[in-house]
C-alpha atoms as a PDB file:
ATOM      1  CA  UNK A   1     105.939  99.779 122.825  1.00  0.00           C
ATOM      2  CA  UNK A   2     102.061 100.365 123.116  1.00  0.00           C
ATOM      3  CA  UNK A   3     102.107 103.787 121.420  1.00  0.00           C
ATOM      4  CA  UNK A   4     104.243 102.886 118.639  1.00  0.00           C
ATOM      5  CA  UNK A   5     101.731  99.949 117.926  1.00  0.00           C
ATOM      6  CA  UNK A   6      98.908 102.479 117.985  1.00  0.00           C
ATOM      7  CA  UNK A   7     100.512 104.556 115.753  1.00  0.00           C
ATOM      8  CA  UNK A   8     101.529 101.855 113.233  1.00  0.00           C
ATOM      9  CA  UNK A   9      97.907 100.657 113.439  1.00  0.00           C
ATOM     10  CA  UNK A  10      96.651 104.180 112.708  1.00  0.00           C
ATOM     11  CA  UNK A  11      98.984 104.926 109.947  1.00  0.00           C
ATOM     12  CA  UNK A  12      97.893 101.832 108.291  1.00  0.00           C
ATOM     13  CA  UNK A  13      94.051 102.665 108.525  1.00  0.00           C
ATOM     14  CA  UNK A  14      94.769 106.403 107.498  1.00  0.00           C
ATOM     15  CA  UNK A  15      96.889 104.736 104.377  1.00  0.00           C
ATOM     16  CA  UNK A  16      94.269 102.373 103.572  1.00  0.00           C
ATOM     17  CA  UNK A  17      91.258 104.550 103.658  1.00  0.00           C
ATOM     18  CA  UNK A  18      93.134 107.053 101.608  1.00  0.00           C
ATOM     19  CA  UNK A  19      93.797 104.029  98.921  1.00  0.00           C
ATOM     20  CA  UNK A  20      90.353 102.733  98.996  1.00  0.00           C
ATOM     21  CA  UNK A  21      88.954 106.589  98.209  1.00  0.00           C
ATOM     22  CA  UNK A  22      91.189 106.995  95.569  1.00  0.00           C
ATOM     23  CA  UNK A  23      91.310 103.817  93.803  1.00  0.00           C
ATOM     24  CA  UNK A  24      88.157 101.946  94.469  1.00  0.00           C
ATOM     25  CA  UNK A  25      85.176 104.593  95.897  1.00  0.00           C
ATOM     26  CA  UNK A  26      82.831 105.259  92.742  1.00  0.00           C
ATOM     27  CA  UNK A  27      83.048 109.131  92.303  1.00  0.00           C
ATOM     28  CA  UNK A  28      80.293 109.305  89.502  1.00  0.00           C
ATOM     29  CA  UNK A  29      78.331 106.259  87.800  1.00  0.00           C
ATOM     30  CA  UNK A  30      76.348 107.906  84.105  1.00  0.00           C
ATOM     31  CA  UNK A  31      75.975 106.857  80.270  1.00  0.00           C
ATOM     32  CA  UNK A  32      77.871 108.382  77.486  1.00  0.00           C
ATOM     33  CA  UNK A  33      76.565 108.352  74.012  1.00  0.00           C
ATOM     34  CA  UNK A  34      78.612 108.896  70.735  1.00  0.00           C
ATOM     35  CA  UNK A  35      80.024 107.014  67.828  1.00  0.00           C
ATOM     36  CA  UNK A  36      83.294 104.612  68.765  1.00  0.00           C
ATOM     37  CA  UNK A  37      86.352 105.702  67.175  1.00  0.00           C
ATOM     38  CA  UNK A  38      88.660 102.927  68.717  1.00  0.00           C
ATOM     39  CA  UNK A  39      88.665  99.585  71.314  1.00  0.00           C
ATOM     40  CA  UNK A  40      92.199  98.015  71.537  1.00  0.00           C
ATOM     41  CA  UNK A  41      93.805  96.084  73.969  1.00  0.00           C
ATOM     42  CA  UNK A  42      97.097  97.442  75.144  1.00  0.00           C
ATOM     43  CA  UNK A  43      99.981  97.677  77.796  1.00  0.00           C
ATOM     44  CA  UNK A  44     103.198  96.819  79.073  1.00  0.00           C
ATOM     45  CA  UNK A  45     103.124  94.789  81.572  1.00  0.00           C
ATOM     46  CA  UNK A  46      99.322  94.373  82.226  1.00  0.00           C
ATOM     47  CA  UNK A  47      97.220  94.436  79.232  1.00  0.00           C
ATOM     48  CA  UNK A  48      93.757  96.424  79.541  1.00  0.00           C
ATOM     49  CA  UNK A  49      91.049  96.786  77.291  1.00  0.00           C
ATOM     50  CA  UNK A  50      90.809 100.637  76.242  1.00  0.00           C
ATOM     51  CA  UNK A  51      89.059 102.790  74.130  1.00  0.00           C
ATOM     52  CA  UNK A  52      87.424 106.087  72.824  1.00  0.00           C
ATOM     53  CA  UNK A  53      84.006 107.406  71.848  1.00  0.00           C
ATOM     54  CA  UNK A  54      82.940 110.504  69.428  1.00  0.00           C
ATOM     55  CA  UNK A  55      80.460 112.545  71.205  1.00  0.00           C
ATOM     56  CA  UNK A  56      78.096 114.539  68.749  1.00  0.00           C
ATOM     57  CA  UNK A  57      78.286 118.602  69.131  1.00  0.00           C
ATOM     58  CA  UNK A  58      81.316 120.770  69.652  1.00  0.00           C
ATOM     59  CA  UNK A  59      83.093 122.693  72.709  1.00  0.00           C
ATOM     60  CA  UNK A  60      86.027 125.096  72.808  1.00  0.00           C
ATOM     61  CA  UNK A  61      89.318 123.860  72.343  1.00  0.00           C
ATOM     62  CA  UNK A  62      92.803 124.602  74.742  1.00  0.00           C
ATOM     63  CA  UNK A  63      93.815 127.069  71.458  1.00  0.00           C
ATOM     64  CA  UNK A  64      90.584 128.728  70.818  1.00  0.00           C
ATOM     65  CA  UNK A  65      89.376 126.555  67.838  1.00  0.00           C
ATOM     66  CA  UNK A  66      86.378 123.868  67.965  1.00  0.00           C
ATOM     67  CA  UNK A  67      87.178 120.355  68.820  1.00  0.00           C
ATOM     68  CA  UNK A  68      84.546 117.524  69.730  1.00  0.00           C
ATOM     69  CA  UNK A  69      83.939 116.059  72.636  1.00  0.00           C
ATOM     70  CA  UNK A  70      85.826 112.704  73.606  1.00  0.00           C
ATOM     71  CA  UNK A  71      85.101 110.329  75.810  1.00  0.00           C
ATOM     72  CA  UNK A  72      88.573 108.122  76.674  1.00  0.00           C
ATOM     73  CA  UNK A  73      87.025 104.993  78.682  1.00  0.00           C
ATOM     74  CA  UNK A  74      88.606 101.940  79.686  1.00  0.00           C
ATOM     75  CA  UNK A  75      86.528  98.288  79.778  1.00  0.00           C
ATOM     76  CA  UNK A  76      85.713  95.949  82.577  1.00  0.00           C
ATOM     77  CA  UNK A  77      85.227  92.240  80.824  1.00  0.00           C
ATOM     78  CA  UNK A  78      86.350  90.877  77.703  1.00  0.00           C
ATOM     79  CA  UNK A  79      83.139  90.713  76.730  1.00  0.00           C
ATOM     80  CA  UNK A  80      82.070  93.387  76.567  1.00  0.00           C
ATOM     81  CA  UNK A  81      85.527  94.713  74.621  1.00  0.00           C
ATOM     82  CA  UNK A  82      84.608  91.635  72.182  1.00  0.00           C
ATOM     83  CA  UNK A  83      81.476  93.841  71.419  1.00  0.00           C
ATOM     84  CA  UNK A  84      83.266  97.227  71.288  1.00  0.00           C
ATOM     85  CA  UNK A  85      85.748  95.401  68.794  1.00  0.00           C
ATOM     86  CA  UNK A  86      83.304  94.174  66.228  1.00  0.00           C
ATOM     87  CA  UNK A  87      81.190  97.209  65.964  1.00  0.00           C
ATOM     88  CA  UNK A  88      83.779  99.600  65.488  1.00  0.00           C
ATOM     89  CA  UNK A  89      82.374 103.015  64.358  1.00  0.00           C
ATOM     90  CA  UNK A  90      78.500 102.585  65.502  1.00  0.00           C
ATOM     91  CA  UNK A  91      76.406 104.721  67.924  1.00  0.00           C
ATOM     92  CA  UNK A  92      76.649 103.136  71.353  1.00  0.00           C
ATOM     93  CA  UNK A  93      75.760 103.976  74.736  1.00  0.00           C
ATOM     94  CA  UNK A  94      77.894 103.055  77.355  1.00  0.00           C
ATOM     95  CA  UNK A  95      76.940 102.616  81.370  1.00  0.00           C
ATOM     96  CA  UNK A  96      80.886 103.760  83.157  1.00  0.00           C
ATOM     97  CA  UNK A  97      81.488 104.459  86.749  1.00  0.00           C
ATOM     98  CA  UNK A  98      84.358 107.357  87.379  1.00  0.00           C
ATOM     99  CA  UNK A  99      86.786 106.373  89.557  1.00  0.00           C
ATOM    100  CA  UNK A 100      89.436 109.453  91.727  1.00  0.00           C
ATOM    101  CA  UNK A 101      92.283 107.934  89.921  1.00  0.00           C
ATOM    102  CA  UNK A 102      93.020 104.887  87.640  1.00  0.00           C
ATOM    103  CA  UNK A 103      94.949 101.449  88.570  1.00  0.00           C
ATOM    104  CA  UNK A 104      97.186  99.854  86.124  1.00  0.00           C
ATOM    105  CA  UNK A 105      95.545  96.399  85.749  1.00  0.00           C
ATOM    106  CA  UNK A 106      91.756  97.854  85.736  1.00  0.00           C
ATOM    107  CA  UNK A 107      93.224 100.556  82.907  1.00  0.00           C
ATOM    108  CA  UNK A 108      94.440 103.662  81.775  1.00  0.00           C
ATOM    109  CA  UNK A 109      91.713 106.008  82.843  1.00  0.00           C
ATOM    110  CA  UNK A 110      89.877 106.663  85.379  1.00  0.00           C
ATOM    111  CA  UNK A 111      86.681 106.020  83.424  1.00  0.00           C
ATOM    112  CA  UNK A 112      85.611 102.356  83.571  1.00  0.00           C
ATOM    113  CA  UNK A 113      82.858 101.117  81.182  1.00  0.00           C
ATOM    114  CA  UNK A 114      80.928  97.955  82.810  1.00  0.00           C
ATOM    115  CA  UNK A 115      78.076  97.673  80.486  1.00  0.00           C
ATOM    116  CA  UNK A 116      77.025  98.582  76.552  1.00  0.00           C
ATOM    117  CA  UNK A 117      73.380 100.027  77.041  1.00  0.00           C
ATOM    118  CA  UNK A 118      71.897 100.382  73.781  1.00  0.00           C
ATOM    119  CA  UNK A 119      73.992 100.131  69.989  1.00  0.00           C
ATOM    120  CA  UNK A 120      72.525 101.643  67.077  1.00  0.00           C
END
Protein backbone atom coordinates (compact mmCIF):
# COMPACT_ATOMS: atom_id res chain seq x y z
CA UNK A 1 0.00 0.00 0.00
CA UNK A 2 3.17 2.23 0.69
CA UNK A 3 4.54 1.98 -2.86
CA UNK A 4 1.43 2.63 -4.60
CA UNK A 5 1.13 5.88 -2.42
CA UNK A 6 4.64 6.81 -3.50
CA UNK A 7 3.91 6.35 -6.83
CA UNK A 8 0.59 8.27 -6.86
CA UNK A 9 2.47 11.04 -5.03
CA UNK A 10 5.18 11.03 -7.70
CA UNK A 11 2.94 10.92 -10.63
CA UNK A 12 1.19 13.86 -9.30
CA UNK A 13 4.45 16.01 -8.83
CA UNK A 14 5.81 14.77 -12.32
CA UNK A 15 2.11 15.93 -13.74
CA UNK A 16 2.20 19.10 -12.00
CA UNK A 17 5.64 20.27 -12.77
CA UNK A 18 5.05 19.35 -16.34
CA UNK A 19 1.72 21.73 -16.17
CA UNK A 20 3.36 24.51 -14.40
CA UNK A 21 6.35 24.51 -17.32
CA UNK A 22 4.02 24.51 -19.90
CA UNK A 23 1.33 26.73 -18.87
CA UNK A 24 2.65 29.15 -16.37
CA UNK A 25 6.88 29.28 -16.58
CA UNK A 26 7.69 32.61 -18.61
CA UNK A 27 9.70 31.29 -21.68
CA UNK A 28 10.64 34.86 -23.03
CA UNK A 29 9.50 38.41 -21.57
CA UNK A 30 10.44 41.47 -24.74
CA UNK A 31 8.57 44.54 -26.49
CA UNK A 32 7.09 44.44 -29.88
CA UNK A 33 6.63 47.53 -31.88
CA UNK A 34 4.26 48.00 -34.94
CA UNK A 35 1.01 49.59 -35.90
CA UNK A 36 -2.35 47.68 -34.34
CA UNK A 37 -4.44 46.20 -36.89
CA UNK A 38 -7.12 44.71 -34.45
CA UNK A 39 -8.13 44.32 -30.36
CA UNK A 40 -11.45 42.37 -29.93
CA UNK A 41 -12.79 40.47 -27.32
CA UNK A 42 -13.81 36.99 -28.26
CA UNK A 43 -14.64 33.27 -27.32
CA UNK A 44 -16.90 30.60 -26.62
CA UNK A 45 -17.10 29.83 -23.50
CA UNK A 46 -14.45 32.16 -21.87
CA UNK A 47 -14.11 35.45 -23.43
CA UNK A 48 -10.38 36.86 -23.81
CA UNK A 49 -9.15 39.98 -24.94
CA UNK A 50 -7.07 39.36 -28.30
CA UNK A 51 -5.38 41.07 -30.82
CA UNK A 52 -2.76 41.76 -33.63
CA UNK A 53 0.04 44.20 -34.41
CA UNK A 54 1.70 45.29 -37.96
CA UNK A 55 5.35 45.08 -37.62
CA UNK A 56 7.25 47.49 -40.12
CA UNK A 57 9.71 45.59 -42.77
CA UNK A 58 9.11 42.39 -44.65
CA UNK A 59 10.23 38.53 -44.38
CA UNK A 60 9.67 35.58 -46.69
CA UNK A 61 6.45 34.10 -46.90
CA UNK A 62 5.41 29.95 -46.63
CA UNK A 63 4.91 30.41 -50.81
CA UNK A 64 7.91 32.38 -51.65
CA UNK A 65 6.28 35.90 -51.83
CA UNK A 66 6.80 38.86 -49.15
CA UNK A 67 4.46 39.10 -46.30
CA UNK A 68 4.94 41.37 -43.08
CA UNK A 69 5.61 40.50 -39.95
CA UNK A 70 2.65 39.87 -37.39
CA UNK A 71 2.58 39.86 -34.07
CA UNK A 72 -0.83 37.79 -32.75
CA UNK A 73 -0.86 38.75 -28.84
CA UNK A 74 -3.41 38.19 -26.39
CA UNK A 75 -4.13 40.91 -23.27
CA UNK A 76 -3.89 40.57 -19.55
CA UNK A 77 -6.47 43.40 -18.00
CA UNK A 78 -9.29 45.13 -19.40
CA UNK A 79 -7.53 47.98 -19.19
CA UNK A 80 -5.23 47.80 -20.93
CA UNK A 81 -7.60 46.19 -23.98
CA UNK A 82 -9.76 49.51 -23.23
CA UNK A 83 -6.55 51.29 -24.56
CA UNK A 84 -5.80 48.88 -27.45
CA UNK A 85 -9.61 49.46 -28.42
CA UNK A 86 -9.64 53.20 -28.70
CA UNK A 87 -6.44 53.66 -30.52
CA UNK A 88 -6.99 51.30 -33.13
CA UNK A 89 -4.39 51.69 -35.96
CA UNK A 90 -1.51 53.76 -33.98
CA UNK A 91 2.18 52.84 -33.37
CA UNK A 92 2.39 51.11 -30.01
CA UNK A 93 4.83 49.26 -28.12
CA UNK A 94 3.81 46.51 -26.22
CA UNK A 95 5.77 44.78 -23.00
CA UNK A 96 4.41 40.55 -23.53
CA UNK A 97 5.81 37.61 -21.75
CA UNK A 98 5.80 34.17 -24.04
CA UNK A 99 4.37 31.52 -22.46
CA UNK A 100 5.22 27.20 -23.79
CA UNK A 101 1.62 26.98 -24.60
CA UNK A 102 -1.61 29.06 -24.16
CA UNK A 103 -4.67 28.46 -21.57
CA UNK A 104 -8.14 29.08 -22.61
CA UNK A 105 -9.23 31.73 -20.05
CA UNK A 106 -5.72 33.76 -20.19
CA UNK A 107 -6.21 33.54 -24.34
CA UNK A 108 -5.62 32.26 -27.56
CA UNK A 109 -1.90 32.56 -27.86
CA UNK A 110 0.76 31.95 -26.19
CA UNK A 111 1.84 35.60 -26.30
CA UNK A 112 0.43 37.61 -23.37
CA UNK A 113 0.67 41.45 -23.46
CA UNK A 114 0.75 42.92 -19.69
CA UNK A 115 1.66 46.43 -20.38
CA UNK A 116 1.41 49.28 -23.41
CA UNK A 117 5.01 50.90 -23.24
CA UNK A 118 4.98 53.83 -25.33
CA UNK A 119 1.90 54.90 -28.19
CA UNK A 120 2.70 57.17 -30.86
Amino acid sequence: MKKIWIIVIAVVLVLGGFMWYKFFFVFAEGVKSGYLNYANKKGYIFKTYEGKLIQEGFGRGKTGGLTSYEFEFSVESEDIFKQLEENSGKQFDLHYKEYNGAIPWRGNTKYVVDKVVNMK
